[in-house]
PDB file of N, CA and C in Angstrom:
ATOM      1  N   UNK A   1      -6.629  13.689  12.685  1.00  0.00           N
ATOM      2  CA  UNK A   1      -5.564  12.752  12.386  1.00  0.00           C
ATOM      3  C   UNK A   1      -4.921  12.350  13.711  1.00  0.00           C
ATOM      4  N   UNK A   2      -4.633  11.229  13.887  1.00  0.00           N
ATOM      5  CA  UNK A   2      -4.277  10.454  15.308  1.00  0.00           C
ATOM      6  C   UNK A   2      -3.233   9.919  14.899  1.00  0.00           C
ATOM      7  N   UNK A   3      -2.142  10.346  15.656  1.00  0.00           N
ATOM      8  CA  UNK A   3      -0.295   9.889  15.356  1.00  0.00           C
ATOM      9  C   UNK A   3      -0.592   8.522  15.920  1.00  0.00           C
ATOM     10  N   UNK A   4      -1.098   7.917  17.217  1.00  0.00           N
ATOM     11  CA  UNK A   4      -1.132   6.656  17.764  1.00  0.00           C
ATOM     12  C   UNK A   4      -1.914   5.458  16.700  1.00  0.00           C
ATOM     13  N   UNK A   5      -2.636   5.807  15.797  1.00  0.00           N
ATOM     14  CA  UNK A   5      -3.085   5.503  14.863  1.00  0.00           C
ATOM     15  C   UNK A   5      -2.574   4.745  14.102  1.00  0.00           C
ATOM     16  N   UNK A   6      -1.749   5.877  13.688  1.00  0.00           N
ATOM     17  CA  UNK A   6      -0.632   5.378  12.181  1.00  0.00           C
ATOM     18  C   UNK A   6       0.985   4.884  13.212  1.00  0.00           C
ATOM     19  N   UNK A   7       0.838   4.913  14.828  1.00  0.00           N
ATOM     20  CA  UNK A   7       2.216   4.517  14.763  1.00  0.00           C
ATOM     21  C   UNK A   7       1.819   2.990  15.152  1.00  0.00           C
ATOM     22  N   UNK A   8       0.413   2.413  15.040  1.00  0.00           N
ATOM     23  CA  UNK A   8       0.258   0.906  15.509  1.00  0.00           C
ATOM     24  C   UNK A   8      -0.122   0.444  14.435  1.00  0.00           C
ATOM     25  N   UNK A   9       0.595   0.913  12.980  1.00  0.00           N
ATOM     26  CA  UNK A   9       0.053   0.260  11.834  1.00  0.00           C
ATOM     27  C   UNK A   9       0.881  -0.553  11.773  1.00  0.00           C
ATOM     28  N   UNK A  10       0.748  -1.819  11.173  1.00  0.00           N
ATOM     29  CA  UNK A  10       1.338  -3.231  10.984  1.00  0.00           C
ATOM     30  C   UNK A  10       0.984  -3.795   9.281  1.00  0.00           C
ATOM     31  N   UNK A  11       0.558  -2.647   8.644  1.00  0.00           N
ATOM     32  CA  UNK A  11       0.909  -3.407   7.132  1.00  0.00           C
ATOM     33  C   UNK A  11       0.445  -2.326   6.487  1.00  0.00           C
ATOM     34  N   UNK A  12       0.657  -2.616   4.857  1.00  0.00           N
ATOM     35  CA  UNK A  12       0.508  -1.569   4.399  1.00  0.00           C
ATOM     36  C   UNK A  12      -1.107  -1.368   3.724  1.00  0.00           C
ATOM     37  N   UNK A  13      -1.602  -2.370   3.938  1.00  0.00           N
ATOM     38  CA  UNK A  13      -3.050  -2.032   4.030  1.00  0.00           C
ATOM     39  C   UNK A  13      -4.160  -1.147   5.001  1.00  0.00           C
ATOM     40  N   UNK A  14      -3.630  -1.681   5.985  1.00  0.00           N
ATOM     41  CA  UNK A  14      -4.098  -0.690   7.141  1.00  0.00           C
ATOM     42  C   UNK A  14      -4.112   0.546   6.919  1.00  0.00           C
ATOM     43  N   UNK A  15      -2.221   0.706   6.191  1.00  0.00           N
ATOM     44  CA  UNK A  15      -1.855   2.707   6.275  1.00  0.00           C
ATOM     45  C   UNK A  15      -3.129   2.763   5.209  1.00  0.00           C
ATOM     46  N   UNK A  16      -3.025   2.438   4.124  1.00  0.00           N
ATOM     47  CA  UNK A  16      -3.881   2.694   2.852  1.00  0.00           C
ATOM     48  C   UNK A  16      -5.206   3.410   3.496  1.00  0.00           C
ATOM     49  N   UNK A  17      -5.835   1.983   4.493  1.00  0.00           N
ATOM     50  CA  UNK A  17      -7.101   2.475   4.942  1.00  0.00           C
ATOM     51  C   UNK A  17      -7.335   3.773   5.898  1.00  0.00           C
ATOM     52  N   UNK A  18      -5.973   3.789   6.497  1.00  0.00           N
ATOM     53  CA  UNK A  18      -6.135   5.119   7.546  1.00  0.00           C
ATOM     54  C   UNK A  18      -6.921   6.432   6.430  1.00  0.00           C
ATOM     55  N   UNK A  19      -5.316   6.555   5.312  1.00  0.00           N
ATOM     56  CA  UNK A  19      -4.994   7.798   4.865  1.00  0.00           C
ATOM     57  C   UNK A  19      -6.618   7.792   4.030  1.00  0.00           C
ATOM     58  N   UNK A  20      -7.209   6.694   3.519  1.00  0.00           N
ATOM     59  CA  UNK A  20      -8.418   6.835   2.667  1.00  0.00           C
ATOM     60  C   UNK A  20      -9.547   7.118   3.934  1.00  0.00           C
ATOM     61  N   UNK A  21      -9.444   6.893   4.838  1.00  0.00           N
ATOM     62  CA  UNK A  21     -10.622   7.330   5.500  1.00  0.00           C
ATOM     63  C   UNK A  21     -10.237   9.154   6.058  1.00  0.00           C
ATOM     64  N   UNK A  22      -8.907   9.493   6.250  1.00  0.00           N
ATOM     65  CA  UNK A  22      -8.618  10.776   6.737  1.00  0.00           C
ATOM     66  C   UNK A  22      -8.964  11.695   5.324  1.00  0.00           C
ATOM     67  N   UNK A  23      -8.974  11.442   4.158  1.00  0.00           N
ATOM     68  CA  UNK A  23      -8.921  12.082   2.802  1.00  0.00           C
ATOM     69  C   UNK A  23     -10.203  12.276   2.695  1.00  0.00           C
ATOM     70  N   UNK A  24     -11.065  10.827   2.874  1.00  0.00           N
ATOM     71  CA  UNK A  24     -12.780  10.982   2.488  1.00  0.00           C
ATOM     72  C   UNK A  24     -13.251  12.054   3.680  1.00  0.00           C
ATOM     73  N   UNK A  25     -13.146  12.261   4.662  1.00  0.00           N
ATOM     74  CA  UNK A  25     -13.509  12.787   6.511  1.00  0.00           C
ATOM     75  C   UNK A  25     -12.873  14.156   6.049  1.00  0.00           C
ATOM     76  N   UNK A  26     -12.300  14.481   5.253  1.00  0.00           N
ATOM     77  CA  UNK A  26     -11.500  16.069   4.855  1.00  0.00           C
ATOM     78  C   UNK A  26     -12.420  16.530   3.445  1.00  0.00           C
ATOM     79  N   UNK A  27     -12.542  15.309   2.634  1.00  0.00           N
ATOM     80  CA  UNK A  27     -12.488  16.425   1.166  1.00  0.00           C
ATOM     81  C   UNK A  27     -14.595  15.783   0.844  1.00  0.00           C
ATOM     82  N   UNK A  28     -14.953  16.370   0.671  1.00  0.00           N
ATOM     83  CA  UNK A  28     -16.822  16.654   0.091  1.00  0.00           C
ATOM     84  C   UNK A  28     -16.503  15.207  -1.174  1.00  0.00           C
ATOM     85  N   UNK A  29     -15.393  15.978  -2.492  1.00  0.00           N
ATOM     86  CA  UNK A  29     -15.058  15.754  -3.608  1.00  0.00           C
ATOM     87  C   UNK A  29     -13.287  16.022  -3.869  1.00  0.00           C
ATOM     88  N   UNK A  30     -13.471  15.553  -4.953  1.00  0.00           N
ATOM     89  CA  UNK A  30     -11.352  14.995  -5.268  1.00  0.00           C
ATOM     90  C   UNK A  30     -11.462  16.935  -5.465  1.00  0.00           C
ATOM     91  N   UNK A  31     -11.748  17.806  -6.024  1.00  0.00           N
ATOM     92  CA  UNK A  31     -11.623  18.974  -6.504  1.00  0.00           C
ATOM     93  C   UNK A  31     -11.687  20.086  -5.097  1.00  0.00           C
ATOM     94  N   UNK A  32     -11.975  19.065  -3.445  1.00  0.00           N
ATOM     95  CA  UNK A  32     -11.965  19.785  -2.587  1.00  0.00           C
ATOM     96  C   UNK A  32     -10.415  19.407  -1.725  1.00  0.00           C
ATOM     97  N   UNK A  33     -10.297  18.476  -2.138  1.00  0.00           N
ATOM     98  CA  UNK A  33      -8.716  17.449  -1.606  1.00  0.00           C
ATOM     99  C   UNK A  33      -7.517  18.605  -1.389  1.00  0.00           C
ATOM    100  N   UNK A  34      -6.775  19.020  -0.234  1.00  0.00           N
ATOM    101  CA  UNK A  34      -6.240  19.879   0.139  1.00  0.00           C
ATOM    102  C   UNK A  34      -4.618  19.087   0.225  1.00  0.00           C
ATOM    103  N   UNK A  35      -4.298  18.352  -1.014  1.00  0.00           N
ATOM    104  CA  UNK A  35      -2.913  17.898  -0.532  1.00  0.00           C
ATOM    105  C   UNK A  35      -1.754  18.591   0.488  1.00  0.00           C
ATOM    106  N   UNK A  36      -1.358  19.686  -0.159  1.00  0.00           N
ATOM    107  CA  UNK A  36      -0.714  20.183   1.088  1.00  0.00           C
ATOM    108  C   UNK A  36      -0.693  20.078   2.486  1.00  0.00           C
ATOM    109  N   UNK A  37      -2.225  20.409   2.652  1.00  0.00           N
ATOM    110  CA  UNK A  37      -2.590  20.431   4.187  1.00  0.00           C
ATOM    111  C   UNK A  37      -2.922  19.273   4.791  1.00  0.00           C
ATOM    112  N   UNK A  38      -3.197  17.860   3.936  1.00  0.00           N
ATOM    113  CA  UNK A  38      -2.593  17.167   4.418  1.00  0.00           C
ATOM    114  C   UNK A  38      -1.207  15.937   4.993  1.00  0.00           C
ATOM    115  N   UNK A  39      -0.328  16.879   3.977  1.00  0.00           N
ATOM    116  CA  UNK A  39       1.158  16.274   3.868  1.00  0.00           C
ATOM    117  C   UNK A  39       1.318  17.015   5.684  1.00  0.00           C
ATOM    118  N   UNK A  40       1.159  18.443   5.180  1.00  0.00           N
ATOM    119  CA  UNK A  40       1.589  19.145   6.636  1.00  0.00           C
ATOM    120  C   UNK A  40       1.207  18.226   8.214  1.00  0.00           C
ATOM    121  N   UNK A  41       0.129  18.530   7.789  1.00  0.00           N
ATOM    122  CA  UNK A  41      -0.430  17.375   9.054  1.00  0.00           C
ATOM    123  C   UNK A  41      -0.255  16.218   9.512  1.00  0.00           C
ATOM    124  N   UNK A  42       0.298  15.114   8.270  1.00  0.00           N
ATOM    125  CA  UNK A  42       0.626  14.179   8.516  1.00  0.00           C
ATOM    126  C   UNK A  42       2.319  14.583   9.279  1.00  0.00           C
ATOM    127  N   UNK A  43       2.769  15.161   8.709  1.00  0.00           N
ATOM    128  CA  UNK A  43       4.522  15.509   9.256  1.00  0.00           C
ATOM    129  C   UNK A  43       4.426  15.834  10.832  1.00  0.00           C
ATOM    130  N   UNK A  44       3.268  16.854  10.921  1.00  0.00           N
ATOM    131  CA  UNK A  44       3.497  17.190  12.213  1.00  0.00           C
ATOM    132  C   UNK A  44       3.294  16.234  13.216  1.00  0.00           C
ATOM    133  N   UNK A  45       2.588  15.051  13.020  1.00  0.00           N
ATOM    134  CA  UNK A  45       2.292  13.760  13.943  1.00  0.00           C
ATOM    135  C   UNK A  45       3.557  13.459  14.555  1.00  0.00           C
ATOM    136  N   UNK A  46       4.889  13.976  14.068  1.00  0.00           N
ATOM    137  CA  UNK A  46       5.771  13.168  14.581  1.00  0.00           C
ATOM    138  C   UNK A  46       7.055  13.406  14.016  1.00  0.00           C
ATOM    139  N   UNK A  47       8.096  12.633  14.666  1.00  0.00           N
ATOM    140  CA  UNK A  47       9.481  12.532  13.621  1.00  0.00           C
ATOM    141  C   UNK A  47       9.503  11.667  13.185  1.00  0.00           C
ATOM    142  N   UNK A  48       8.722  10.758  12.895  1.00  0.00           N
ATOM    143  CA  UNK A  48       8.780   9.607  12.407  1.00  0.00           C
ATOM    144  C   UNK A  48       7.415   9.186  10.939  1.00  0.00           C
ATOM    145  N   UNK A  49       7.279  10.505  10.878  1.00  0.00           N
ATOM    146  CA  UNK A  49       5.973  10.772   9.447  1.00  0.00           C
ATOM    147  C   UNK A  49       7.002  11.635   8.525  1.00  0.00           C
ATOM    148  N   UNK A  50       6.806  11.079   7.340  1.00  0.00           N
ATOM    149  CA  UNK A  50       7.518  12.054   6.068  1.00  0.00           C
ATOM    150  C   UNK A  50       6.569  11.758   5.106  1.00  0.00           C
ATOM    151  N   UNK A  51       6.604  13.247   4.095  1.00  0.00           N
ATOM    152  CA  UNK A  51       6.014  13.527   3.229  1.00  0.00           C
ATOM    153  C   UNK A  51       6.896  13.715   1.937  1.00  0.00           C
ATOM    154  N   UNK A  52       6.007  13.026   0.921  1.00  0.00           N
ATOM    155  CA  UNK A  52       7.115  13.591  -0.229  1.00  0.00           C
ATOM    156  C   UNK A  52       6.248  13.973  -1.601  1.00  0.00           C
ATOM    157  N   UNK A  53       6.398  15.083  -2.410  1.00  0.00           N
ATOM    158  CA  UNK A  53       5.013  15.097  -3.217  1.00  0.00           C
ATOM    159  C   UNK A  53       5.876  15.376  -4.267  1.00  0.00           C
ATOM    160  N   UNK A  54       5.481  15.005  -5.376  1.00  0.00           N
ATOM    161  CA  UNK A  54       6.411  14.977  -7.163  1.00  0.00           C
ATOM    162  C   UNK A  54       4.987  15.527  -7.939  1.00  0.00           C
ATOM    163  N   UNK A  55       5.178  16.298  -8.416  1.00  0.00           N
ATOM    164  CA  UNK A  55       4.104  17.243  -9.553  1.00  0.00           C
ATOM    165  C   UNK A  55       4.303  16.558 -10.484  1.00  0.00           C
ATOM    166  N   UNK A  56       3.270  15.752 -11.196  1.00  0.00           N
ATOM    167  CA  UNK A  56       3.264  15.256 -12.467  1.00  0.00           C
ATOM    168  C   UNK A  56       3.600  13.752 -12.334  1.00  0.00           C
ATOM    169  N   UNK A  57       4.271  13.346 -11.592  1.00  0.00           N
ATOM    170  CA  UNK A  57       4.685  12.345 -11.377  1.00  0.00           C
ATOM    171  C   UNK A  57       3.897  10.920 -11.175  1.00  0.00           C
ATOM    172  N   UNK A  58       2.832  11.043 -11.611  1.00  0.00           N
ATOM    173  CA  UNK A  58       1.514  10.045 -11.634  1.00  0.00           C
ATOM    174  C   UNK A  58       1.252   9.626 -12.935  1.00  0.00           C
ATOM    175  N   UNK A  59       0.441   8.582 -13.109  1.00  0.00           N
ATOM    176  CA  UNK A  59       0.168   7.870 -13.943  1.00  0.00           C
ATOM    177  C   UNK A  59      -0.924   9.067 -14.663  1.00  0.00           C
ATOM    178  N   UNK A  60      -0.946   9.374 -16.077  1.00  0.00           N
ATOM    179  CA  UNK A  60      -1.755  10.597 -16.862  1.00  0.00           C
ATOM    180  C   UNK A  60      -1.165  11.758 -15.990  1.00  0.00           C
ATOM    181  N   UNK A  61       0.109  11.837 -16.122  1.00  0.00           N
ATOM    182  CA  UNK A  61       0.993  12.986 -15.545  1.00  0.00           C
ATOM    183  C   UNK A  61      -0.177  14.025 -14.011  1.00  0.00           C
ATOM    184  N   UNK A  62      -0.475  12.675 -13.204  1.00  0.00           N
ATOM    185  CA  UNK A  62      -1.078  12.994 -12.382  1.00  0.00           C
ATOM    186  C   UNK A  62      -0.103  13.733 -10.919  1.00  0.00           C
ATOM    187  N   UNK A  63      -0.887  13.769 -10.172  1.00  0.00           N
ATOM    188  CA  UNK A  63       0.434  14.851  -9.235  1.00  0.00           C
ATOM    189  C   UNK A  63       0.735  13.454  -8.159  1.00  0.00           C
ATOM    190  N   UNK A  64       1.419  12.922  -7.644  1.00  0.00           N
ATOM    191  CA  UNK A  64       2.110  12.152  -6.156  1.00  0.00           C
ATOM    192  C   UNK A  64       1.932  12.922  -4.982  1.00  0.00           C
ATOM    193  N   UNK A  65       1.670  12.184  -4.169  1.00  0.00           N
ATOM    194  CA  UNK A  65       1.817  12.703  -2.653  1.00  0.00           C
ATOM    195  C   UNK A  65       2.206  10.785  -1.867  1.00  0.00           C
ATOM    196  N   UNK A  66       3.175  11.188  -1.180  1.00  0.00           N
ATOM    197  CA  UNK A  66       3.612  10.204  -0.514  1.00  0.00           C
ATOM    198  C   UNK A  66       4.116  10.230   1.145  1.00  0.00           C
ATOM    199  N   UNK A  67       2.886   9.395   1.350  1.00  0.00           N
ATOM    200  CA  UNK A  67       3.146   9.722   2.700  1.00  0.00           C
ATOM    201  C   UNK A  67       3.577   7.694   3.751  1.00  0.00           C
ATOM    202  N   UNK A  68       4.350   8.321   4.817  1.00  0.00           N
ATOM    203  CA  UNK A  68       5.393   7.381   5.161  1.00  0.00           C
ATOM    204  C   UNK A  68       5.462   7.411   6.680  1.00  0.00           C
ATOM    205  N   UNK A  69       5.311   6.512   7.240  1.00  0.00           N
ATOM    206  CA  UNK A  69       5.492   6.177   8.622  1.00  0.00           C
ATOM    207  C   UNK A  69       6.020   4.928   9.083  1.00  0.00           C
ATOM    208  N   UNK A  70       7.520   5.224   9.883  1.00  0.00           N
ATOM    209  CA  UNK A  70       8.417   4.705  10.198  1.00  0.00           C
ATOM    210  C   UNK A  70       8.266   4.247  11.507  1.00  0.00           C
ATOM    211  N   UNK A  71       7.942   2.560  11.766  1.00  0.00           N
ATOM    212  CA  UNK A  71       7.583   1.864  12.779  1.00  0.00           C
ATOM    213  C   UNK A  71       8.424   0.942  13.290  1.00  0.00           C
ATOM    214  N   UNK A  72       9.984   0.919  12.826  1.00  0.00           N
ATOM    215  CA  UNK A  72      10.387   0.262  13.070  1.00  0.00           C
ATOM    216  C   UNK A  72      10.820   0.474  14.616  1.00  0.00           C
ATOM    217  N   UNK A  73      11.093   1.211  14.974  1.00  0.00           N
ATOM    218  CA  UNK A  73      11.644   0.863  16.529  1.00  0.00           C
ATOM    219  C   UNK A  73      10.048   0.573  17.565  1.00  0.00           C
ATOM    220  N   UNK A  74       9.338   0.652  17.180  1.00  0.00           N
ATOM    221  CA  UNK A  74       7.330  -0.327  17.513  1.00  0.00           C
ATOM    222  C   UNK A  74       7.660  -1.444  17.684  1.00  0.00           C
ATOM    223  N   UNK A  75       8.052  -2.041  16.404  1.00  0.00           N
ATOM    224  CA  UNK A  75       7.877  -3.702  16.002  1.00  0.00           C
ATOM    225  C   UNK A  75       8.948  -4.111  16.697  1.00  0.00           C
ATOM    226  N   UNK A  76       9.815  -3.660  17.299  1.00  0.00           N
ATOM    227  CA  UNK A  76      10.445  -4.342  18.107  1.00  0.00           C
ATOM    228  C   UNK A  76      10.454  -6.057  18.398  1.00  0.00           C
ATOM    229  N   UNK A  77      11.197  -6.816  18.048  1.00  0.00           N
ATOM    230  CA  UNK A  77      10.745  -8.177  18.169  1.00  0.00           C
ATOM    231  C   UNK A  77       9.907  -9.140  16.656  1.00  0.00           C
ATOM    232  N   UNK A  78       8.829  -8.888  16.528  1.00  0.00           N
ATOM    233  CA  UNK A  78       8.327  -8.968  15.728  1.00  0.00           C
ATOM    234  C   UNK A  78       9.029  -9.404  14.496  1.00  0.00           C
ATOM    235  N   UNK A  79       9.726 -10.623  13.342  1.00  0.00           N
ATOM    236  CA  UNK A  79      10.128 -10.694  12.714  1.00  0.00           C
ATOM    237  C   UNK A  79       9.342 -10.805  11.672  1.00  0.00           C
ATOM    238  N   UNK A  80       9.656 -10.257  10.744  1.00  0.00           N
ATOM    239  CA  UNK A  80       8.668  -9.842   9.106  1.00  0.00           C
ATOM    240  C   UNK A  80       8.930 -11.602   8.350  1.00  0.00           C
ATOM    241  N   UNK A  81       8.108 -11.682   7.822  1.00  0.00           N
ATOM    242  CA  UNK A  81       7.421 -12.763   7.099  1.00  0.00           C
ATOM    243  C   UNK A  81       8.623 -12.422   5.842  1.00  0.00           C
ATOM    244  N   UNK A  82       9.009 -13.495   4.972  1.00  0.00           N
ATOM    245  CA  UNK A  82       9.629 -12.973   3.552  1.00  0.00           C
ATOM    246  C   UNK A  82       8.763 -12.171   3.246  1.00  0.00           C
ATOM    247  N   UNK A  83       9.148 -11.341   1.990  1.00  0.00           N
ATOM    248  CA  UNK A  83       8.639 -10.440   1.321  1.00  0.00           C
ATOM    249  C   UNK A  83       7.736  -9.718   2.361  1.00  0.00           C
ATOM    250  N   UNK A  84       7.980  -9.173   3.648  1.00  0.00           N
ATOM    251  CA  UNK A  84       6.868  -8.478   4.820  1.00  0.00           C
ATOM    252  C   UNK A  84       7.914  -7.333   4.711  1.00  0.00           C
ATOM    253  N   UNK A  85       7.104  -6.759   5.468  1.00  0.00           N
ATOM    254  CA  UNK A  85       7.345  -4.960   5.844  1.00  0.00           C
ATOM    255  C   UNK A  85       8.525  -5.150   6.912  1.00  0.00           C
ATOM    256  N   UNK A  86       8.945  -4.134   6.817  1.00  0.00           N
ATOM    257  CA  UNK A  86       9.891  -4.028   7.394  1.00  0.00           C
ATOM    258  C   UNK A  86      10.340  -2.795   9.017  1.00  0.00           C
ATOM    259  N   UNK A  87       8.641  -2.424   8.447  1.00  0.00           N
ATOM    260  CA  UNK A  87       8.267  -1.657   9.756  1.00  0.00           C
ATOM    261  C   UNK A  87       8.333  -0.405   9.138  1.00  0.00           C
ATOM    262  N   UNK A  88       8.277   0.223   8.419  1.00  0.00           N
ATOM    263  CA  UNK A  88       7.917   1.581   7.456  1.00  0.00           C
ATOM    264  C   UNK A  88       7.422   1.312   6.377  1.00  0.00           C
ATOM    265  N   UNK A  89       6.143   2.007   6.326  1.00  0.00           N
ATOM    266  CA  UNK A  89       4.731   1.537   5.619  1.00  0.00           C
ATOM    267  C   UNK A  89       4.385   3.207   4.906  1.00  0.00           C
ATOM    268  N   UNK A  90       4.818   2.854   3.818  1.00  0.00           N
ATOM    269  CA  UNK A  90       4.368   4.200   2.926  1.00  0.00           C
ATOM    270  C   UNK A  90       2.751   4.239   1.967  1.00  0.00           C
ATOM    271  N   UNK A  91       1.792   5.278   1.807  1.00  0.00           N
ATOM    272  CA  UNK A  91       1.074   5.134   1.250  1.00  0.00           C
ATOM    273  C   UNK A  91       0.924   6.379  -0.088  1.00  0.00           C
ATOM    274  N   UNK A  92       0.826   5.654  -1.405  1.00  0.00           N
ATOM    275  CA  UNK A  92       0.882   6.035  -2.133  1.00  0.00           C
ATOM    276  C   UNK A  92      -0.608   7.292  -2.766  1.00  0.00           C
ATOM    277  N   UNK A  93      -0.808   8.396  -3.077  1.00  0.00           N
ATOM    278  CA  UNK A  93      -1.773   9.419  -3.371  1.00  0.00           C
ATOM    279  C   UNK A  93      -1.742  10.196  -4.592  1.00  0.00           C
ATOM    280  N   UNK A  94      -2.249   8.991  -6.224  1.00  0.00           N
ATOM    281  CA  UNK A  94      -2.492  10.127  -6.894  1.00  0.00           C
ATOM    282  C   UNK A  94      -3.637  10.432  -7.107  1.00  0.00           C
ATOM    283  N   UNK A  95      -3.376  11.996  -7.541  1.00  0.00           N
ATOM    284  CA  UNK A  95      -4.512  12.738  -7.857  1.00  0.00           C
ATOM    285  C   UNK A  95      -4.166  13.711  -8.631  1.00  0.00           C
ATOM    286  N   UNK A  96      -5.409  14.615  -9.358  1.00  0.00           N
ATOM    287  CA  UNK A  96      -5.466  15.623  -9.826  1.00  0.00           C
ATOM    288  C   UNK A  96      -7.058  16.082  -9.579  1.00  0.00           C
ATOM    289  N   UNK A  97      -7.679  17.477 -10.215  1.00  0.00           N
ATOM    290  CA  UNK A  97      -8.828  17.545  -9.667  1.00  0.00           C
ATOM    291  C   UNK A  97     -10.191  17.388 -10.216  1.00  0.00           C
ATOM    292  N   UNK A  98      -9.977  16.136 -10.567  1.00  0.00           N
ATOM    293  CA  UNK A  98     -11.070  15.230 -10.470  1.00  0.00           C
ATOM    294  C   UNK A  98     -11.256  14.215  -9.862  1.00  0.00           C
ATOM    295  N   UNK A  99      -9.814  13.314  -9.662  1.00  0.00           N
ATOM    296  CA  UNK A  99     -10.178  12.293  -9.128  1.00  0.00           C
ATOM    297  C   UNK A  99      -8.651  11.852  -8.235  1.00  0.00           C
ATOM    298  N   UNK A 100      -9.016  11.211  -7.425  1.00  0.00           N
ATOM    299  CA  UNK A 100      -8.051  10.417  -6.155  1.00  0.00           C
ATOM    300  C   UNK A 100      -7.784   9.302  -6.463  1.00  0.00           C
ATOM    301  N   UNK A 101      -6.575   8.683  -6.528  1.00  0.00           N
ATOM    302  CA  UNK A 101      -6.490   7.304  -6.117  1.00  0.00           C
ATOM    303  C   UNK A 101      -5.238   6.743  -5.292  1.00  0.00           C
ATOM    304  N   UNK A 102      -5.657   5.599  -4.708  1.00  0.00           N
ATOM    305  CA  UNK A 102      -4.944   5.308  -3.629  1.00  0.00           C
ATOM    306  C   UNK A 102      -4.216   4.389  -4.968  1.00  0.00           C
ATOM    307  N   UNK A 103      -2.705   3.999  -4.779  1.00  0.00           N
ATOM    308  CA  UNK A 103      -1.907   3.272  -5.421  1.00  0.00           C
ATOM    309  C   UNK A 103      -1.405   2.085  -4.249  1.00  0.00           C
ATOM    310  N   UNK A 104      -1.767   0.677  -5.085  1.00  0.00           N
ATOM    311  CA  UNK A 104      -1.923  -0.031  -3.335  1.00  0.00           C
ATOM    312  C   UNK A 104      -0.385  -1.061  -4.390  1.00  0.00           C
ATOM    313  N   UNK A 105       0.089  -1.619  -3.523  1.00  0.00           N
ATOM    314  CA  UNK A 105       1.033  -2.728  -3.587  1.00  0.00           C
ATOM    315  C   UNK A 105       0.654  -3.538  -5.239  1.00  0.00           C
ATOM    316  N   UNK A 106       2.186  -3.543  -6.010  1.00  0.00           N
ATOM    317  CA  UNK A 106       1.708  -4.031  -7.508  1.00  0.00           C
ATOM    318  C   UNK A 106       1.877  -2.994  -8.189  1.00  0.00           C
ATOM    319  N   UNK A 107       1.719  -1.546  -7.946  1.00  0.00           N
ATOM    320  CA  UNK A 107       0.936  -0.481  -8.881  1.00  0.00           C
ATOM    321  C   UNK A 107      -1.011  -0.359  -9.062  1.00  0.00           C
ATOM    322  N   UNK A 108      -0.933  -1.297  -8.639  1.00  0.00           N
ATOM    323  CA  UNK A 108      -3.052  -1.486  -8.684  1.00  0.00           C
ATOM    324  C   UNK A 108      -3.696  -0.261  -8.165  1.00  0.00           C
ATOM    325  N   UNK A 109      -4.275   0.947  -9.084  1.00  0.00           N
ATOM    326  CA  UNK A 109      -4.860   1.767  -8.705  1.00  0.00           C
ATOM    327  C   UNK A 109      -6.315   1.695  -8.214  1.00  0.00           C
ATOM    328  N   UNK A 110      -6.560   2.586  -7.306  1.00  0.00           N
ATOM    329  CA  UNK A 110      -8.110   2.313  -6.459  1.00  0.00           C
ATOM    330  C   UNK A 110      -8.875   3.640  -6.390  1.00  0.00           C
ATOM    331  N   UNK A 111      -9.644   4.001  -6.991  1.00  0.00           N
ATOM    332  CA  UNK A 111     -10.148   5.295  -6.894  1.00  0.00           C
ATOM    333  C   UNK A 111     -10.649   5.379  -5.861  1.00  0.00           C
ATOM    334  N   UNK A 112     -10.935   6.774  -5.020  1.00  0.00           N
ATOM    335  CA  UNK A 112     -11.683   6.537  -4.065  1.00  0.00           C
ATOM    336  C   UNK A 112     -12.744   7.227  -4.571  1.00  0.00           C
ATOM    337  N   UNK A 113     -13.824   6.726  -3.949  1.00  0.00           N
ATOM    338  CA  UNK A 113     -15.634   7.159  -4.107  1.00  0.00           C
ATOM    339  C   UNK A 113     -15.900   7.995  -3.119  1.00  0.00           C
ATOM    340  N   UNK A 114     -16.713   9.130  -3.540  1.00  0.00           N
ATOM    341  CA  UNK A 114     -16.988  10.011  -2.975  1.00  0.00           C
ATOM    342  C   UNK A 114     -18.806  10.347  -2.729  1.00  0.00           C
ATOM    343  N   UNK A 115     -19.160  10.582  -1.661  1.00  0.00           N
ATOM    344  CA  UNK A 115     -20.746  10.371  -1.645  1.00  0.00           C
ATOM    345  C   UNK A 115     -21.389  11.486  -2.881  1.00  0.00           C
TER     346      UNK A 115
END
């Protein structure tokens, strides 16, 4: 996991794609997915990474993990588009153990595929 990574993210698609490529590069299968260890990891990148996880709190009383990186003092300059980011880009993680999904902008769930 690379803090310089997630601190030159500029939308919330990007974060999406980070955290789905750091999840697939960690877990075989959703039943190997180590949430914890990667909330931890993401926190330690920085003071500017927060984690927040709600048990049950998913769609089919699935579990949340929410992870968040705060870019605003980055974007410096940079003025957000209406309806644009505001320079803290959270990415949404439910799961249970079968399956993952990324929760992208809307509520629109995305499973991720696993080889």
């Amino acid at each position: 996991m690379d803090a310089e990574e997630y601190r030159s993210v500029t939308s919330m698609r990007q974060m999406e794609g980070l955290v789905e490529r750091e999840i697939l590069r960690r877990s075989p299968s959703a039943r190997d997915f180590n949430p914890s260890q990667l909330a931890l990891d993401f926190e330690n990148l920085g003071d500017d990474f927060s984690t927040r996880h709600i048990e049950g709190g998913g769609s089919d009383d699935r579990n949340v993990l929410r992870l968040t990186v705060d870019n605003r003092d980055r974007l410096i300059g940079l003025v957000p588009a209406p309806g644009g980011s505001n320079g803290v880009f959270t990415t949404i993680i439910s799961y249970d153990e079968d399956e993952i999904i990324i929760i992208e902008r809307g509520g629109i769930e995305r499973w991720l595929k696993f080889d």
